[in-house]
Structures are given as structure tokens and as C-alpha cells.
PDB file of N, CA and C in Angstrom:
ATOM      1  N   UNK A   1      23.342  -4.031 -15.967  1.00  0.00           N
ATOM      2  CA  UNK A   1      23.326  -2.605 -15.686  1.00  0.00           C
ATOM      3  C   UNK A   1      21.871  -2.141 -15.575  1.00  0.00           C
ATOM      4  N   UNK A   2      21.576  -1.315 -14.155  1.00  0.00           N
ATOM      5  CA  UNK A   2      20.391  -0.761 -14.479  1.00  0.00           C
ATOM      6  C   UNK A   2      19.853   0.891 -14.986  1.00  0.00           C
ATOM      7  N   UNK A   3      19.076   0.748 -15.622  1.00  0.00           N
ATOM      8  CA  UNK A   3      19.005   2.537 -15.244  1.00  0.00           C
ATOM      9  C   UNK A   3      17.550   2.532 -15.122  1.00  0.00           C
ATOM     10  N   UNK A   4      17.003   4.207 -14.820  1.00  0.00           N
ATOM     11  CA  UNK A   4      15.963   4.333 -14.163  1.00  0.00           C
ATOM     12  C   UNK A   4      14.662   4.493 -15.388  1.00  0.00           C
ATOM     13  N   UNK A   5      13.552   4.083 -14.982  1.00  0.00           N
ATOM     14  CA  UNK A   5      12.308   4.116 -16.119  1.00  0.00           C
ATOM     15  C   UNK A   5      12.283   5.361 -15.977  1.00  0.00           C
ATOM     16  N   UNK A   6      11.484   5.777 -17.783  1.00  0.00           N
ATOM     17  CA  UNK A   6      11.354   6.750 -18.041  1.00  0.00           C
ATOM     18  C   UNK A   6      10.026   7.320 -17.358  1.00  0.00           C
ATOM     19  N   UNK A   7      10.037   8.386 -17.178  1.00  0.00           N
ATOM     20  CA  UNK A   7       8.522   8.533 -16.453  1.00  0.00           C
ATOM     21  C   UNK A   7       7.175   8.061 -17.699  1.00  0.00           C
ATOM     22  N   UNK A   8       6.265   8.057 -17.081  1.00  0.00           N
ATOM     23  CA  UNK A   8       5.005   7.131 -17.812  1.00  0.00           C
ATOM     24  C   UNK A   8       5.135   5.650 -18.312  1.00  0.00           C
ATOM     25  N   UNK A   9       6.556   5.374 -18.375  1.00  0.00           N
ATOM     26  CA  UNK A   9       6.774   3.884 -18.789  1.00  0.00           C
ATOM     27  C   UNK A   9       6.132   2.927 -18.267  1.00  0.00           C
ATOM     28  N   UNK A  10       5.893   1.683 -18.704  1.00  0.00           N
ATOM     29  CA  UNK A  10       5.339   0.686 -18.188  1.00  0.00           C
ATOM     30  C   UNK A  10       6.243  -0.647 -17.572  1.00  0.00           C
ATOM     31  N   UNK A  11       5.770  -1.299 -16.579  1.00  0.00           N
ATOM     32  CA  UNK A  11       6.821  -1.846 -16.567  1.00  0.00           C
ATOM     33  C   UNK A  11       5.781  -3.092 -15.548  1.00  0.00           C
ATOM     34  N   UNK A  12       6.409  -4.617 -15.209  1.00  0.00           N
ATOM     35  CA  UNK A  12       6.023  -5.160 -14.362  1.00  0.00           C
ATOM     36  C   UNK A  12       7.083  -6.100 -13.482  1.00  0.00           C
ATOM     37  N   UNK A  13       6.457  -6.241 -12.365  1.00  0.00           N
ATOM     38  CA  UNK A  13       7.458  -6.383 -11.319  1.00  0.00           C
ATOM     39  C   UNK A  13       6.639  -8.147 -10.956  1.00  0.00           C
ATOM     40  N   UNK A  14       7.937  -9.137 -11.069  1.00  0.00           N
ATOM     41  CA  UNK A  14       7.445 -10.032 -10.149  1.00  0.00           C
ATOM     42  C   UNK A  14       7.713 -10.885  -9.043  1.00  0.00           C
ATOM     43  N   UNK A  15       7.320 -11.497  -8.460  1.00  0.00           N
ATOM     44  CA  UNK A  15       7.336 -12.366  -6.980  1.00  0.00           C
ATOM     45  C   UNK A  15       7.577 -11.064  -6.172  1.00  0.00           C
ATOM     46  N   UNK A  16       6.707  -9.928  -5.899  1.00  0.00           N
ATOM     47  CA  UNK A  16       6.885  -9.079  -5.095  1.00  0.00           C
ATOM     48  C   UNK A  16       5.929  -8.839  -4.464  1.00  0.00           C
ATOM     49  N   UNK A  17       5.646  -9.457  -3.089  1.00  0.00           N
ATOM     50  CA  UNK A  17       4.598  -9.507  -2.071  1.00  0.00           C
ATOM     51  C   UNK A  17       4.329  -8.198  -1.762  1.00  0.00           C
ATOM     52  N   UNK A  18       4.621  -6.984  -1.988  1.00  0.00           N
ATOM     53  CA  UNK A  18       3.990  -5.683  -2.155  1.00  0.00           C
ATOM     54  C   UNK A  18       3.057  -5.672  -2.905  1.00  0.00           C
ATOM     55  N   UNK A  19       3.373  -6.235  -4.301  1.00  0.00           N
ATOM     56  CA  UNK A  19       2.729  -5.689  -5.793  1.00  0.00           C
ATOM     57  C   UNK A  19       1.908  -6.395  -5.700  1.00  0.00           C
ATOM     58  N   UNK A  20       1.148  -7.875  -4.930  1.00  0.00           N
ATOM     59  CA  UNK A  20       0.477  -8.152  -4.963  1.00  0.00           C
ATOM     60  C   UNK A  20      -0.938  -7.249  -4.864  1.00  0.00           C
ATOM     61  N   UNK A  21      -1.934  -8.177  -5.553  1.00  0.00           N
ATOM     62  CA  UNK A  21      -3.237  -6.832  -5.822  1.00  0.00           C
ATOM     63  C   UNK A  21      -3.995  -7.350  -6.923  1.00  0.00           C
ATOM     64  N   UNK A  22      -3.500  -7.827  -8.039  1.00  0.00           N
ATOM     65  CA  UNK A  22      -4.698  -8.152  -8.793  1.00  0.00           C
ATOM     66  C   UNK A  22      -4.684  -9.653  -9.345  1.00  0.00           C
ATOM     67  N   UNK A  23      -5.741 -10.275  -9.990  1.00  0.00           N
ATOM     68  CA  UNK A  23      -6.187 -11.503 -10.292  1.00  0.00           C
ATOM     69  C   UNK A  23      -4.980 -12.210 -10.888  1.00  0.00           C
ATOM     70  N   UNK A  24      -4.533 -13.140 -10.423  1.00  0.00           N
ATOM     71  CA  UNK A  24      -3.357 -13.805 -11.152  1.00  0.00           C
ATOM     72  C   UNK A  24      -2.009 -13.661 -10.559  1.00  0.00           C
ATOM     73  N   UNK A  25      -1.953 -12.775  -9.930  1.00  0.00           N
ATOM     74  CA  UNK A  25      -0.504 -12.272  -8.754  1.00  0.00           C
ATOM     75  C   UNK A  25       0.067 -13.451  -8.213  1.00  0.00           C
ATOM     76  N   UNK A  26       1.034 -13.926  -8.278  1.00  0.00           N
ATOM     77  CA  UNK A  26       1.686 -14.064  -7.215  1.00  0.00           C
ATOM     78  C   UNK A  26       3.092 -14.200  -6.270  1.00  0.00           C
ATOM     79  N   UNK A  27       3.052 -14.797  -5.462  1.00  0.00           N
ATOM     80  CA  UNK A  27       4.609 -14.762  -4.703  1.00  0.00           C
ATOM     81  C   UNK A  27       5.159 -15.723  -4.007  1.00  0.00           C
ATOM     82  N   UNK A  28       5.884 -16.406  -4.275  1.00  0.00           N
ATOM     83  CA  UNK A  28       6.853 -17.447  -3.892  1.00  0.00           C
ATOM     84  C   UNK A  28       8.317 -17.111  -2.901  1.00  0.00           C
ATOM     85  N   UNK A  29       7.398 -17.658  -1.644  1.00  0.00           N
ATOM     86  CA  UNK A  29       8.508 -17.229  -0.546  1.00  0.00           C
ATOM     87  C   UNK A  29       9.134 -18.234  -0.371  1.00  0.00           C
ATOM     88  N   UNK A  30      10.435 -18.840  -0.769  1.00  0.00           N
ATOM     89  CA  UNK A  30      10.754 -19.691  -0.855  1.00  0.00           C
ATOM     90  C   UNK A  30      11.335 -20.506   0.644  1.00  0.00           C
ATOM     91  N   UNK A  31      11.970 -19.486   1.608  1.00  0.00           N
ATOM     92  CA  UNK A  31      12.343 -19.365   2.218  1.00  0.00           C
ATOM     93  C   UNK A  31      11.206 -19.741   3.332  1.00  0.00           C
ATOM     94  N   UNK A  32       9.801 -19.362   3.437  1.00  0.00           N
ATOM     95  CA  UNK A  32       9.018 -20.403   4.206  1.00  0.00           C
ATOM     96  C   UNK A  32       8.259 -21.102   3.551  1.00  0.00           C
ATOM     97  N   UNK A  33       8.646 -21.342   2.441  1.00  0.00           N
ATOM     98  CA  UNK A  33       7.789 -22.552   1.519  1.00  0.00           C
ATOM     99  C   UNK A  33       6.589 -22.585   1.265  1.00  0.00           C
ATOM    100  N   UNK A  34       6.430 -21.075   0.842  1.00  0.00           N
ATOM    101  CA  UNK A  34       5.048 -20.972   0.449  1.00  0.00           C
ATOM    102  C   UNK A  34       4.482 -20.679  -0.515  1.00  0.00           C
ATOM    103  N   UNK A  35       3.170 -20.680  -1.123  1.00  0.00           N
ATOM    104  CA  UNK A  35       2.501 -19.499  -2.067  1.00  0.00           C
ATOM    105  C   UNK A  35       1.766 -19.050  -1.802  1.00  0.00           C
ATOM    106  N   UNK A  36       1.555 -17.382  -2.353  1.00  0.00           N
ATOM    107  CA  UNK A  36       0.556 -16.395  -2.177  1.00  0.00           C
ATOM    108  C   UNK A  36       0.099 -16.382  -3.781  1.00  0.00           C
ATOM    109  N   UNK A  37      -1.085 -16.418  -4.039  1.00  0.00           N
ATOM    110  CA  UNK A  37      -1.839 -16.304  -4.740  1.00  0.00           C
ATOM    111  C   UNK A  37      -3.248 -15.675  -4.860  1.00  0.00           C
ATOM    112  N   UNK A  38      -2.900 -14.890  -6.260  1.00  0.00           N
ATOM    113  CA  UNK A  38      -5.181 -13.414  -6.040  1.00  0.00           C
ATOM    114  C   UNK A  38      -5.168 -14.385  -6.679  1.00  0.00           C
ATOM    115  N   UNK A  39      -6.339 -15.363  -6.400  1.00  0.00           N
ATOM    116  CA  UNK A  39      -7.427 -15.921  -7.354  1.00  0.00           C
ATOM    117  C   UNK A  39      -7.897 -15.390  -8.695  1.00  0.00           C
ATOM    118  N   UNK A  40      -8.034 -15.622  -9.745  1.00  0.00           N
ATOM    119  CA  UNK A  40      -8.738 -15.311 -11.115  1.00  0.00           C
ATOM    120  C   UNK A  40      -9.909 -15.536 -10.429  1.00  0.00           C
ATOM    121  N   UNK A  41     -10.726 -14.557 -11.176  1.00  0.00           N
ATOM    122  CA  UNK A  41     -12.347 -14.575 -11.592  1.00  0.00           C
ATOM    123  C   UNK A  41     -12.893 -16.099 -11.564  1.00  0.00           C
ATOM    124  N   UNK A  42     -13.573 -16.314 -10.272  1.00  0.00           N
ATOM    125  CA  UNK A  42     -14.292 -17.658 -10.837  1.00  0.00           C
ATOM    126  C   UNK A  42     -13.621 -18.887  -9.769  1.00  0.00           C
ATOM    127  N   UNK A  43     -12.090 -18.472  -9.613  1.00  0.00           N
ATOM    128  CA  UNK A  43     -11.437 -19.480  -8.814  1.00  0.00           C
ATOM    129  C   UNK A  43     -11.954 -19.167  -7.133  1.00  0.00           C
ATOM    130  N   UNK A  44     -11.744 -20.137  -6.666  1.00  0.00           N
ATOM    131  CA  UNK A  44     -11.976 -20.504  -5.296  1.00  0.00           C
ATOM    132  C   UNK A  44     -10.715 -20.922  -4.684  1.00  0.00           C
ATOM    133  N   UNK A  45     -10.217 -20.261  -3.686  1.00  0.00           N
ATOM    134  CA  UNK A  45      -8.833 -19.912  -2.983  1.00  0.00           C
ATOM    135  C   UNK A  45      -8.057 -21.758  -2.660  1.00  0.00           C
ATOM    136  N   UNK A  46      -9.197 -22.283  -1.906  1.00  0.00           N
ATOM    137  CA  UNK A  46      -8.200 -23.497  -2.018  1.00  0.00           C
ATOM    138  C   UNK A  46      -8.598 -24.690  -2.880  1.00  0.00           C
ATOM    139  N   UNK A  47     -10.087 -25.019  -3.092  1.00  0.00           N
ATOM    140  CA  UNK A  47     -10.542 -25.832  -3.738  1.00  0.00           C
ATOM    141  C   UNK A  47      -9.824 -25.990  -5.489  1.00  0.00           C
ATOM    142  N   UNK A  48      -9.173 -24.649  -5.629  1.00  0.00           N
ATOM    143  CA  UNK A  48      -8.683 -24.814  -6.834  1.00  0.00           C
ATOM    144  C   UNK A  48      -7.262 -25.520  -7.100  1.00  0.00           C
ATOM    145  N   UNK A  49      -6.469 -25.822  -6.085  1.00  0.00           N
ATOM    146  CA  UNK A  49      -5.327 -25.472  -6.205  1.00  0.00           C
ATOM    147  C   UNK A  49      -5.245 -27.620  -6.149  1.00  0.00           C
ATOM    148  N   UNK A  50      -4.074 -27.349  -7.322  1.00  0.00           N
ATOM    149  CA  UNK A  50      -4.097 -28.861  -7.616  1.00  0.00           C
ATOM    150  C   UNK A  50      -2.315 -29.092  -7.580  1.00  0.00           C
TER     151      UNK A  50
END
């Protein structure tokens, strides 16, 4: 069952290629077999990825 947040509440949303935006995000499109990923501080977009 859902109901609606209270206003000011906090809340987080994930694998949502909208909400993407800050360090650590990301989204799994499974459907074209991919990942989207924000880099952390320091990381380097592909050299990191193991």
C-alpha cells in the first residue's frame, strides 16, 4: 500500500535515471544492458570500473 510523503519528509529514490545527479548515483537499465554511473570524488569514469 502506498500513501503520499508528508511534506518536508525525506525520502530516496533508486535506479531512477531522472534522479541521477550526485556522486555515487546510479542506474541499471537492464533492458539495454547497461550502467549509468556519477563518479565519487577522485574516480575516473572508465579507468575505474573493474
Amino acid at each position: 500500500m502506498w500513501t503520499a510523503a508528508a511534506v518536508g519528509s525525506r525520502f530516496r529514490l533508486d535506479n531512477v535515471r531522472a534522479a541521477l545527479g550526485e556522486p555515487g548515483d546510479g542506474f541499471h537499465d537492464a533492458a539495454a544492458g547497461s550502467l549509468i554511473c556519477v563518479p565519487m570524488a577522485g574516480e575516473q569514469r572508465d579507468s575505474d570500473l573493474r
